[in-house]
N, C-alpha and C. Protein backbone atom coordinates (compact mmCIF):
# COMPACT_ATOMS: atom_id res chain seq x y z
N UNK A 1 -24.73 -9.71 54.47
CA UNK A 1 -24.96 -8.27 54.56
C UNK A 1 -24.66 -7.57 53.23
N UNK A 2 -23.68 -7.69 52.51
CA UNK A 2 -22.92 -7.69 51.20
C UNK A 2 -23.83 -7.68 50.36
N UNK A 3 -24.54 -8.68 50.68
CA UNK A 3 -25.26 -9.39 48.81
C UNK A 3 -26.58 -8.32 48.64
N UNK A 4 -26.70 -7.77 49.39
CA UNK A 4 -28.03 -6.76 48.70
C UNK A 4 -27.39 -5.80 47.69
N UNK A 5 -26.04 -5.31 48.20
CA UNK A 5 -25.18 -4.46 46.64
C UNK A 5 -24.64 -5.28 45.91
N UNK A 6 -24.87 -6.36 45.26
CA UNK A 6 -24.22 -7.25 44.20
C UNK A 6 -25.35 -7.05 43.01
N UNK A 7 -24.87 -6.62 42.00
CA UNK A 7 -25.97 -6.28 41.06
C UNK A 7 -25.89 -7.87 40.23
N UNK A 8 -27.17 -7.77 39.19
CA UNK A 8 -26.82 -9.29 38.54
C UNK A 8 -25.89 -8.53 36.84
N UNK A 9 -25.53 -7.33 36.69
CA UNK A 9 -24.72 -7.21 35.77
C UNK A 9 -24.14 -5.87 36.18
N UNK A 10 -22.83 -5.61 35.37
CA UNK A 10 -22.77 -3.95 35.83
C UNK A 10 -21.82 -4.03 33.87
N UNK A 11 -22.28 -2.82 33.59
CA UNK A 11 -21.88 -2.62 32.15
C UNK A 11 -21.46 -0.50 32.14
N UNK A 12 -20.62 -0.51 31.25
CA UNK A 12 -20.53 0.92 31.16
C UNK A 12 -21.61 2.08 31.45
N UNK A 13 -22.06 1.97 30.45
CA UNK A 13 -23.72 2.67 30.54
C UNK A 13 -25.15 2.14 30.27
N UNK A 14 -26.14 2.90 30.51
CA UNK A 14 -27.11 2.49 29.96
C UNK A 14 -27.52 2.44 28.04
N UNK A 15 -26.85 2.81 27.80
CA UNK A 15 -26.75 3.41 26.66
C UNK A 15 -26.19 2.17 25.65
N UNK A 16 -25.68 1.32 26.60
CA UNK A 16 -25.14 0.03 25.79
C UNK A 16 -25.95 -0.88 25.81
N UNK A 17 -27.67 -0.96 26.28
CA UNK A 17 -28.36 -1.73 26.18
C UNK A 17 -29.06 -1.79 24.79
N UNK A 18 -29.05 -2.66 24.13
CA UNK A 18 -29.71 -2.74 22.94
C UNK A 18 -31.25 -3.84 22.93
N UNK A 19 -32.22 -3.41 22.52
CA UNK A 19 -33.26 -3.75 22.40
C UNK A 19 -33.31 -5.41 22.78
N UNK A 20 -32.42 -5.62 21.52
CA UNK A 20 -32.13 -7.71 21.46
C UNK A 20 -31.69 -8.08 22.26
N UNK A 21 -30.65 -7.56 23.16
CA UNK A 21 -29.95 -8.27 24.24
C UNK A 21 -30.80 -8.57 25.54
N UNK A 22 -31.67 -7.12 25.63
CA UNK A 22 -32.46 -6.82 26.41
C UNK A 22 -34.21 -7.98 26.44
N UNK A 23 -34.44 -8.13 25.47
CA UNK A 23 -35.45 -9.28 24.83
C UNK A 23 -34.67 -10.54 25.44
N UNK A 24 -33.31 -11.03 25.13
CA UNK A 24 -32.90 -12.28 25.06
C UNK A 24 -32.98 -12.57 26.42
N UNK A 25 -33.04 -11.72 27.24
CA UNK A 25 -32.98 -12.07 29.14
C UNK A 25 -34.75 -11.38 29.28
N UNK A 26 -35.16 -12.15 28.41
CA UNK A 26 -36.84 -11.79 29.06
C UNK A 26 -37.42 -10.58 29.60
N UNK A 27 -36.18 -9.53 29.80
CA UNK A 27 -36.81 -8.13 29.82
C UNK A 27 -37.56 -7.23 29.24
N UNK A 28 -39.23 -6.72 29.65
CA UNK A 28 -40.06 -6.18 28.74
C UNK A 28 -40.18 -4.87 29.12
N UNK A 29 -39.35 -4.46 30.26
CA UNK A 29 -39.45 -2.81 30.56
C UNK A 29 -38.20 -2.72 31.50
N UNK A 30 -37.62 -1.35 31.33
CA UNK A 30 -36.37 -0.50 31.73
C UNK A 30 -36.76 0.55 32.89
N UNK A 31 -36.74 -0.26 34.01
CA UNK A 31 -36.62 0.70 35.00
C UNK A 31 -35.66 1.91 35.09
N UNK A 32 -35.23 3.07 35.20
CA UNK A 32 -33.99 3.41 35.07
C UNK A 32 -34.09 4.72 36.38
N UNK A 33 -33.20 4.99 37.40
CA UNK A 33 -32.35 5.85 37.84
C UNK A 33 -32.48 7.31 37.02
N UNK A 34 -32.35 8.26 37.32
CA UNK A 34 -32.38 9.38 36.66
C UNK A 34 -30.83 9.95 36.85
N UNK A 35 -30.60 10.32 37.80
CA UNK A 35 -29.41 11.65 37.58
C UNK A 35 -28.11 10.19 37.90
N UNK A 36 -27.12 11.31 36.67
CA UNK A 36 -26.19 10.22 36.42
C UNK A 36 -25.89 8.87 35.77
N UNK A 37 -27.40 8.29 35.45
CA UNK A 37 -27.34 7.18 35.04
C UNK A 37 -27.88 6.99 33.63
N UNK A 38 -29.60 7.62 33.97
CA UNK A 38 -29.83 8.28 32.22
C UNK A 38 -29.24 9.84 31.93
N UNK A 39 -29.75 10.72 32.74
CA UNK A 39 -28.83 12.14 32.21
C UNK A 39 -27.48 12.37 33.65
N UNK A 40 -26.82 13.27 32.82
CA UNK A 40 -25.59 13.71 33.87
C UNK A 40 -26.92 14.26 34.85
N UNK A 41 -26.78 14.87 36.24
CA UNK A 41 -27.06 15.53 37.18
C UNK A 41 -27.46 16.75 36.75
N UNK A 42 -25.99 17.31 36.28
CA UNK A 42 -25.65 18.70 36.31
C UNK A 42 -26.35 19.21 34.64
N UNK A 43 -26.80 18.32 33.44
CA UNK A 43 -27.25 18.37 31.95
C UNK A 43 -28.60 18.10 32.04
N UNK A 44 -29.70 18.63 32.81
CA UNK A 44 -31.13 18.00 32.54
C UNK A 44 -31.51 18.04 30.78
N UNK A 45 -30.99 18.86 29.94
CA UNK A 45 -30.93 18.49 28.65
C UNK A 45 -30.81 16.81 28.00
N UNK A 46 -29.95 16.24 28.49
CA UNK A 46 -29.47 15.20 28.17
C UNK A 46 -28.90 15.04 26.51
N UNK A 47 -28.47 14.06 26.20
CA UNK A 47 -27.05 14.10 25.04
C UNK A 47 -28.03 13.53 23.85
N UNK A 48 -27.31 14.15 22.67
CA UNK A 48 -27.68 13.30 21.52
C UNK A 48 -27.61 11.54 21.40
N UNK A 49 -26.63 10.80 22.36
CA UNK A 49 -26.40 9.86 22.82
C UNK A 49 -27.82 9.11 22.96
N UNK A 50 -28.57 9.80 24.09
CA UNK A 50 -29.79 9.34 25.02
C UNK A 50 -31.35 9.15 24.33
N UNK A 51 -31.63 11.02 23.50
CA UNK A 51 -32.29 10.88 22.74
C UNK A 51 -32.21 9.55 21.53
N UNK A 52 -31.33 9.53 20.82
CA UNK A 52 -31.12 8.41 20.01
C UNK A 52 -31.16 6.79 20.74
N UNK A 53 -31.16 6.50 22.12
CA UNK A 53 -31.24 5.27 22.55
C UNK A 53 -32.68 5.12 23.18
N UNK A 54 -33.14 6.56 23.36
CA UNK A 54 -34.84 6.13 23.86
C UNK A 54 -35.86 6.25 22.15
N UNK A 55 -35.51 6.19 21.43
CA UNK A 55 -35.58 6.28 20.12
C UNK A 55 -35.91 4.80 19.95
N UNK A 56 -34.39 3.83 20.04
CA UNK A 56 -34.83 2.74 19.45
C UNK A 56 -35.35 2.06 20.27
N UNK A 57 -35.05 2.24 21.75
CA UNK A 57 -36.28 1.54 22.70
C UNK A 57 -37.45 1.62 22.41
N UNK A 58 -38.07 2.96 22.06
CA UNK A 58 -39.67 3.11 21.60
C UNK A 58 -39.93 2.22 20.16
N UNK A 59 -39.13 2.19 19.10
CA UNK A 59 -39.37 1.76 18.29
C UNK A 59 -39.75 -0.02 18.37
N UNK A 60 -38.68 -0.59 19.45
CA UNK A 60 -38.60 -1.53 19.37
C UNK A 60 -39.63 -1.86 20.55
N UNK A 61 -40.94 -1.11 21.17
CA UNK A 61 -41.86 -1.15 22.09
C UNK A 61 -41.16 -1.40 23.36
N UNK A 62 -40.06 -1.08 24.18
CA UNK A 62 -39.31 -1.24 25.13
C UNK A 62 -39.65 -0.35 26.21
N UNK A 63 -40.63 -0.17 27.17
CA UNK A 63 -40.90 0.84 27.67
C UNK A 63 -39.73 1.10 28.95
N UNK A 64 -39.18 2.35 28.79
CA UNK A 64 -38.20 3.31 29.68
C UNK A 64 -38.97 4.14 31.04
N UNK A 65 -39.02 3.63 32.18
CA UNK A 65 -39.54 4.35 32.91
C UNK A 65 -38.61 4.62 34.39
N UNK A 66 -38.70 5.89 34.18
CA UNK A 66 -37.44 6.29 35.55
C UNK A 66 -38.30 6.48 36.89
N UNK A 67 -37.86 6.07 38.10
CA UNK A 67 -38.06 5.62 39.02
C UNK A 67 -36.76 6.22 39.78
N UNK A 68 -36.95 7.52 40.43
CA UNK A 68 -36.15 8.19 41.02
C UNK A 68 -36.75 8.87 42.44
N UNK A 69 -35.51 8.88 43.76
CA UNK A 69 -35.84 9.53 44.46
C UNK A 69 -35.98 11.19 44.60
N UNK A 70 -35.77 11.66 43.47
CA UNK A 70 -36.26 12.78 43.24
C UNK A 70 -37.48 13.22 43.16
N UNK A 71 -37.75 14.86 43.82
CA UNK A 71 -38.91 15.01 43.96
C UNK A 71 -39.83 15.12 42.28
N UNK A 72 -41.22 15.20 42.40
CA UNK A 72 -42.40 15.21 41.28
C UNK A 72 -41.34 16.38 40.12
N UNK A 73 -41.76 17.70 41.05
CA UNK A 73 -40.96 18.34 39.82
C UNK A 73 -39.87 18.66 39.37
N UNK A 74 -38.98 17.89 39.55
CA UNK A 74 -37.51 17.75 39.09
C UNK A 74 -37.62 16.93 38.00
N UNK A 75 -38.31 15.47 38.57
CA UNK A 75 -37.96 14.65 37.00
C UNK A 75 -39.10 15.16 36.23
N UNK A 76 -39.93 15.53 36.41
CA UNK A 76 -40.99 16.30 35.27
C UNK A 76 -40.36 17.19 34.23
N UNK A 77 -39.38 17.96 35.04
CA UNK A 77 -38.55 19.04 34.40
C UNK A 77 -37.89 18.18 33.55
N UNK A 78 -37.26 17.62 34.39
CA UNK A 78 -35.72 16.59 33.36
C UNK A 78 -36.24 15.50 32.36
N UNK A 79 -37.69 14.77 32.34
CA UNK A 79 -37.79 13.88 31.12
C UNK A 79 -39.02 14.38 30.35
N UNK A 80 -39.73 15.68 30.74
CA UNK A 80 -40.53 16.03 29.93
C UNK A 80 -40.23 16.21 28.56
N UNK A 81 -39.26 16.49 27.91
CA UNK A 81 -39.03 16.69 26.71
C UNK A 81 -38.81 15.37 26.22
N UNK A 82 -38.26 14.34 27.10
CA UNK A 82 -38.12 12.82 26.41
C UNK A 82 -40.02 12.14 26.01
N UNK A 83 -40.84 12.75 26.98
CA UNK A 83 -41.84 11.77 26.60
C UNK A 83 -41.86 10.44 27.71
N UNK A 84 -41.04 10.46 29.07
CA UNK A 84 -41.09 9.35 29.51
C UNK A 84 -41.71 9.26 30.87
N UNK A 85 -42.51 8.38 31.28
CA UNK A 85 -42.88 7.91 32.51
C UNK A 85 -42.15 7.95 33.61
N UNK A 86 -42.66 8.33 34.70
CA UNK A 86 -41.62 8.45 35.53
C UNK A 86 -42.58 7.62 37.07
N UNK A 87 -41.52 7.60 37.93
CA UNK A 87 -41.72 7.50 39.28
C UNK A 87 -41.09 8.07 40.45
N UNK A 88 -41.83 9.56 41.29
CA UNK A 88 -40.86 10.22 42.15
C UNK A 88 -41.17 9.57 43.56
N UNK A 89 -39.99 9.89 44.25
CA UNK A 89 -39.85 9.89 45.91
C UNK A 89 -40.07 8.69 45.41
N UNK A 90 -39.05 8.08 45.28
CA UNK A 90 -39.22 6.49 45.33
C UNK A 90 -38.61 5.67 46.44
N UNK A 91 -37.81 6.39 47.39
CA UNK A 91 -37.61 6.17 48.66
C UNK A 91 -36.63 4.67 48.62
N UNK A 92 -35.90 4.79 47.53
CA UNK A 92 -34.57 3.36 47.32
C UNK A 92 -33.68 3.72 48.15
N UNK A 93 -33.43 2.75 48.84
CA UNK A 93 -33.02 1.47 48.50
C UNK A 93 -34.84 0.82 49.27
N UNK A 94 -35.35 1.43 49.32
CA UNK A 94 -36.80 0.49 49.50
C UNK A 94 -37.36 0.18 48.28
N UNK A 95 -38.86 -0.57 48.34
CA UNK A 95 -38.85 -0.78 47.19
C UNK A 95 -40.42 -0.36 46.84
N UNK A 96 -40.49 0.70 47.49
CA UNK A 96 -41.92 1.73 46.70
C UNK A 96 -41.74 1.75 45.69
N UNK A 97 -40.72 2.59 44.97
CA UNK A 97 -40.73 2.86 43.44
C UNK A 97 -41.07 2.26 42.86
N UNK A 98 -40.54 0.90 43.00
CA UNK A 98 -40.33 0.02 42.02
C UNK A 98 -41.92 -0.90 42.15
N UNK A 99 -42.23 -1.10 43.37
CA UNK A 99 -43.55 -1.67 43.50
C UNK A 99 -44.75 -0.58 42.67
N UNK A 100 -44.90 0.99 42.73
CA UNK A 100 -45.47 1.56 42.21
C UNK A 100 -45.76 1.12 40.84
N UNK A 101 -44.32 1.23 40.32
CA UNK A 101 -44.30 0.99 38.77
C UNK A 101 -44.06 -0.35 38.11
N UNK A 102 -44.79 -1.11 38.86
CA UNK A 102 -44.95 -2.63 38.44
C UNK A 102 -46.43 -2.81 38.67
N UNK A 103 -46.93 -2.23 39.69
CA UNK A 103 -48.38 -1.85 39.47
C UNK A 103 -48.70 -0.69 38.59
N UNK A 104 -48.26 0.19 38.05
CA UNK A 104 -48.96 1.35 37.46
C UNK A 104 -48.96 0.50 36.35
N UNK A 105 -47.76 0.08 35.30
CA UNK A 105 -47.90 -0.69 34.27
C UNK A 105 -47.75 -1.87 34.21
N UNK A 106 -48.36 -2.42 35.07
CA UNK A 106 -48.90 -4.08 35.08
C UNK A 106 -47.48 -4.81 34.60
N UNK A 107 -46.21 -5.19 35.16
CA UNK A 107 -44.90 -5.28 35.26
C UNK A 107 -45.02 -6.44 36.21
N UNK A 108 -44.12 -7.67 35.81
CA UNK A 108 -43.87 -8.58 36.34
C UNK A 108 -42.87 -8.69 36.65
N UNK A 109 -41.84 -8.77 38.20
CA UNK A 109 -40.46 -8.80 38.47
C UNK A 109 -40.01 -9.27 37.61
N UNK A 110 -40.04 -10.94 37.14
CA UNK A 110 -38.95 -11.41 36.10
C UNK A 110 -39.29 -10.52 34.75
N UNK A 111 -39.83 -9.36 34.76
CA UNK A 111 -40.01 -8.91 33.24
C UNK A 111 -39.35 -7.56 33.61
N UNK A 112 -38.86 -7.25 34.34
CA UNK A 112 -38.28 -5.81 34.66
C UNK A 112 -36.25 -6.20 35.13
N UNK A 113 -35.95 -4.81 34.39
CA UNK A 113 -35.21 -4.45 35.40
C UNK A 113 -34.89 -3.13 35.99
N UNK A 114 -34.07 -2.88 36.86
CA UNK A 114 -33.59 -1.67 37.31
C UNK A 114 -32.30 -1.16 36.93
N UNK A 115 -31.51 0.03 35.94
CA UNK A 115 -30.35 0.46 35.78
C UNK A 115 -30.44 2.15 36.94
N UNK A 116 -29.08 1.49 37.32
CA UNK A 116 -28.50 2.69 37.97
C UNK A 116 -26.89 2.80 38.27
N UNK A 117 -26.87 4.23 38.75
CA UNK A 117 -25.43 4.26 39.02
C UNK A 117 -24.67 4.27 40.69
N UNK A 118 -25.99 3.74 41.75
CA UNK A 118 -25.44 3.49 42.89
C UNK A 118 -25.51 2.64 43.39
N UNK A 119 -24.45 1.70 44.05
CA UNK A 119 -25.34 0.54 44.79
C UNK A 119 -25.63 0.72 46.17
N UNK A 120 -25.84 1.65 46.90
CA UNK A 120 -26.36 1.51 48.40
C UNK A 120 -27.93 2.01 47.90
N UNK A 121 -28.29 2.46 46.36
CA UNK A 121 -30.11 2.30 46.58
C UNK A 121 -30.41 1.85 45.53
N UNK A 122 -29.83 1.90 44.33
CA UNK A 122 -30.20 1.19 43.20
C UNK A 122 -30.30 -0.07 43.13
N UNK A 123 -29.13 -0.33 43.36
CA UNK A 123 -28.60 -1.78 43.31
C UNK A 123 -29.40 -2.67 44.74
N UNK A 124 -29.56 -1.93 45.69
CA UNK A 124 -30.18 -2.37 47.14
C UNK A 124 -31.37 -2.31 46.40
N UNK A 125 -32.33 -1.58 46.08
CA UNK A 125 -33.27 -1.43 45.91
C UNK A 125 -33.85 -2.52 44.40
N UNK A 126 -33.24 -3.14 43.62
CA UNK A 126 -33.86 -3.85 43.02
C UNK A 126 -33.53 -5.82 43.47
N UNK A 127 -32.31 -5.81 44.33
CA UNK A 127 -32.63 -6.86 45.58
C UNK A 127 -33.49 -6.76 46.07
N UNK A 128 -33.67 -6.07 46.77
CA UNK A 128 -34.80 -5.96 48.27
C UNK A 128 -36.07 -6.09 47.19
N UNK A 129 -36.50 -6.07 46.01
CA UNK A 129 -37.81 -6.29 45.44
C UNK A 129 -37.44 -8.03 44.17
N UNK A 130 -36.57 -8.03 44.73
CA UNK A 130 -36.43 -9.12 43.61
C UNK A 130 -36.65 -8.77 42.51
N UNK A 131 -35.60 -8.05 41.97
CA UNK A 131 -35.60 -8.29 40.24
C UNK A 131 -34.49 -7.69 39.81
N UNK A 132 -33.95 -8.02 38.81
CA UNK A 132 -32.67 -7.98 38.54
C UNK A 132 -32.31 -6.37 38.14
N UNK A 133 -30.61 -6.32 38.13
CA UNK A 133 -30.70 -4.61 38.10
C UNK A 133 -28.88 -4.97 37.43
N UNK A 134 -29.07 -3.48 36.83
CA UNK A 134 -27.53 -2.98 36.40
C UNK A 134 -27.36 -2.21 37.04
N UNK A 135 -26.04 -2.06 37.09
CA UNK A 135 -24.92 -1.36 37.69
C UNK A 135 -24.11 -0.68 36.53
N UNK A 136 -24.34 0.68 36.30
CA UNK A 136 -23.53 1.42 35.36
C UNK A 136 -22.72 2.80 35.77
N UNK A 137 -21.97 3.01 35.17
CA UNK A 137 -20.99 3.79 35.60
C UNK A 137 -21.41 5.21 35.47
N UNK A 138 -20.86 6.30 36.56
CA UNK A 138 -22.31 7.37 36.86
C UNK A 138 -21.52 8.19 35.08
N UNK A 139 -22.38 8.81 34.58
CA UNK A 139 -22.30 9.52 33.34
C UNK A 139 -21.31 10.76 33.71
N UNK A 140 -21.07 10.89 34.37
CA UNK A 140 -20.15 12.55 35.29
C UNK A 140 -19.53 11.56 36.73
N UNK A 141 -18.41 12.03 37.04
CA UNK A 141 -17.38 12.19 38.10
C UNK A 141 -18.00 12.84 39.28
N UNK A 142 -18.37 14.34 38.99
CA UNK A 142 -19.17 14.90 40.02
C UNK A 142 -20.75 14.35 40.46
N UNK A 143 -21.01 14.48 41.56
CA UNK A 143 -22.12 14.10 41.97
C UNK A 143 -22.74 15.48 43.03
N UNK A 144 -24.04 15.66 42.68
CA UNK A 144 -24.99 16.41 44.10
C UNK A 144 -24.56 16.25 45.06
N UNK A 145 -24.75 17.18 45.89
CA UNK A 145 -24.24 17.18 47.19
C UNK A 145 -24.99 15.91 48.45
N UNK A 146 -25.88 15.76 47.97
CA UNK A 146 -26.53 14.76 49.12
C UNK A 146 -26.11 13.63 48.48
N UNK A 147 -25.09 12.95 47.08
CA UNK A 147 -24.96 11.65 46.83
C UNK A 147 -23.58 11.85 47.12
N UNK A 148 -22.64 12.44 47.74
CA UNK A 148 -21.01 12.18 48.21
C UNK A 148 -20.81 11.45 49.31
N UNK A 149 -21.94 11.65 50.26
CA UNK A 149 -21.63 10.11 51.42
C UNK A 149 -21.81 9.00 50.68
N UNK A 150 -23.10 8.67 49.97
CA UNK A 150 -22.75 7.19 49.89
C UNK A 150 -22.02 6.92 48.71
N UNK A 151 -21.28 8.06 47.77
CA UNK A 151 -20.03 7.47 47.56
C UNK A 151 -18.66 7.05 47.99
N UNK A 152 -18.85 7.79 48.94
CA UNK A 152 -17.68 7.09 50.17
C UNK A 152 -17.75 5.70 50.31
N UNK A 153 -18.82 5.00 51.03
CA UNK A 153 -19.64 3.94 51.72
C UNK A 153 -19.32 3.10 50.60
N UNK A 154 -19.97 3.33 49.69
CA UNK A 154 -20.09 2.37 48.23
C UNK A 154 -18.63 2.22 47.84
N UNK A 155 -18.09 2.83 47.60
CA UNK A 155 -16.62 3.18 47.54
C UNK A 155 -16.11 1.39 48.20
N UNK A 156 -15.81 1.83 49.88
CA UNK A 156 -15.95 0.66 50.63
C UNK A 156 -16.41 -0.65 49.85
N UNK A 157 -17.99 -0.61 49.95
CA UNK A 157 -18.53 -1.57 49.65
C UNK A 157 -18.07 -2.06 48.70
N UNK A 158 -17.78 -1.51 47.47
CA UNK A 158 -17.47 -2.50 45.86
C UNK A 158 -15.84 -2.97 45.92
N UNK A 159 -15.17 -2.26 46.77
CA UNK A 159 -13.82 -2.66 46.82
C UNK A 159 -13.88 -4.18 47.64
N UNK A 160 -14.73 -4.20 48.95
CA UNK A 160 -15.01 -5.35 49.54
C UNK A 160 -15.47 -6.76 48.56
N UNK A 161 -16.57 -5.86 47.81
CA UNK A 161 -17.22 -6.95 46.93
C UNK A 161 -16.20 -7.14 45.62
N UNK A 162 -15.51 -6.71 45.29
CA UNK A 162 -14.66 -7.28 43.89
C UNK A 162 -13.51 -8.33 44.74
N UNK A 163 -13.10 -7.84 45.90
CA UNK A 163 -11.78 -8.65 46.56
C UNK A 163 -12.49 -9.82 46.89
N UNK A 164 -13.98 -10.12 47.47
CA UNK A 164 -14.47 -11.84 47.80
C UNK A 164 -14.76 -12.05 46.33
N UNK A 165 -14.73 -11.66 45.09
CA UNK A 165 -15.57 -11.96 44.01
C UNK A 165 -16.20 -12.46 43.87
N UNK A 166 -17.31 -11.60 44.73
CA UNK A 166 -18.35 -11.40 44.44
C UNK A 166 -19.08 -10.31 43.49
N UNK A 167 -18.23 -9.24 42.68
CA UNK A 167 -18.17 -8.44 41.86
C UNK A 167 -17.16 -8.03 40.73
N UNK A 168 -17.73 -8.44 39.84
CA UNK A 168 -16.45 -7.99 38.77
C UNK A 168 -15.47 -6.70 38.69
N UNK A 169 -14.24 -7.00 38.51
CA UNK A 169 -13.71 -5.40 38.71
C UNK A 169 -13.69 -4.67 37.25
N UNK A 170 -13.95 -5.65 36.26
CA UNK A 170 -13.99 -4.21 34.80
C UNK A 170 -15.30 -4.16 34.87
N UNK A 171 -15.57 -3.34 33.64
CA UNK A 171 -16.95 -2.72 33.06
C UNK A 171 -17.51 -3.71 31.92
N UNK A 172 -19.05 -4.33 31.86
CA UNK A 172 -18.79 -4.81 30.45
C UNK A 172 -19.33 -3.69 29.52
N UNK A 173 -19.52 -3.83 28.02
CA UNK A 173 -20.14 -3.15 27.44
C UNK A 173 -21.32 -3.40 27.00
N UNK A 174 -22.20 -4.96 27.25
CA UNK A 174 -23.41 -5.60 27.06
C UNK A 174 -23.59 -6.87 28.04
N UNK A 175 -24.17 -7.34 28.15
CA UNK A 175 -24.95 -7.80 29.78
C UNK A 175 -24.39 -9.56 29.16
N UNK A 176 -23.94 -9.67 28.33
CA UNK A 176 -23.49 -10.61 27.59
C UNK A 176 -22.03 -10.76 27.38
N UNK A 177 -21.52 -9.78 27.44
CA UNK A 177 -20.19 -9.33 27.27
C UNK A 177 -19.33 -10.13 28.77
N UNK A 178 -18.21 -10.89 28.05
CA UNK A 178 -17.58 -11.99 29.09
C UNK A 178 -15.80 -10.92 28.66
N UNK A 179 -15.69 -10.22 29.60
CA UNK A 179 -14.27 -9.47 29.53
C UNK A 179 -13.19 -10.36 29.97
């Protein structure tokens, strides 16, 4: 029941993915989570941090595409100024989103992954489609009001999953990184 929230890495942020590391595990595109994971919730601006890491993703042809259950014009609002692809009502922990955007840009499971900052849909949601996913730590403390239950739940859940270790209890800082 467990193993659908077991991510295959969990690292600080997204922000610690670097192009090469990301190449060396056969990954050719960045699914990503929107609120919390690439921008805070509450900052649709997003940080000098972010701009500068979708920077060298583009440079290095890494395509970034968010895949959020948020509605059309929310993430329109929030990555229009980035320039990035998106996918709304993605209905995770199912795996529409992610099926959408493996068909929209011709995406092969072992060539994708999924980063986010929850595991009852992120982390569920790139199990339930087979393909590997991060687990990163939400960018803000506070969360929207409709994501405080399943931080409760999850709460539960990762405490369960670090005590069978079946989940690491630190953070790494690269998907390579042995703490």
């Amino acid at each position: 029941m467990l193993k659908r929230f077991i991510p295959t890495w969990k690292i600080e942020s997204i922000y610690d993915l670097t192009p090469q590391e990301v190449k060396n595990h056969g990954i050719k595109a960045i699914l990503t989570d929107l609120d919390n994971t690439l921008i805070a919730w509450n900052n649709p601006d997003g940080t000098p941090e972010l701009r500068n890491w979708l920077k060298v993703m583009r440079e290095e042809s890494i395509p970034v595409i968010v895949v959020s259950n948020n509605n059309h014009r929310r993430i329109k609002r929030a990555v229009e100024r980035f320039e990035l692809p998106f996918v709304s009502r993605a209905l995770k922990p199912f795996v529409r989103g992610i099926n959408i955007a493996k068909k929209r840009y011709n995406l092969k499971s072992n060539e994708i992954v999924l980063v986010g900052d929850q595991l009852m849909t992120d982390i569920a949601a790139a199990n339930n489609a087979g393909i590997r996913s991060i687990l990163v730590k939400p960018l803000v403390k506070s969360d929207a009001w409709n994501t405080k239950p399943n931080r409760m739940l999850e709460k539960i859940i990762k405490n369960n999953l670090i005590k069978n270790n079946k989940m690491e209890k630190s953070w790494r800082h690269s998907l390579d990184d042995r703490n």
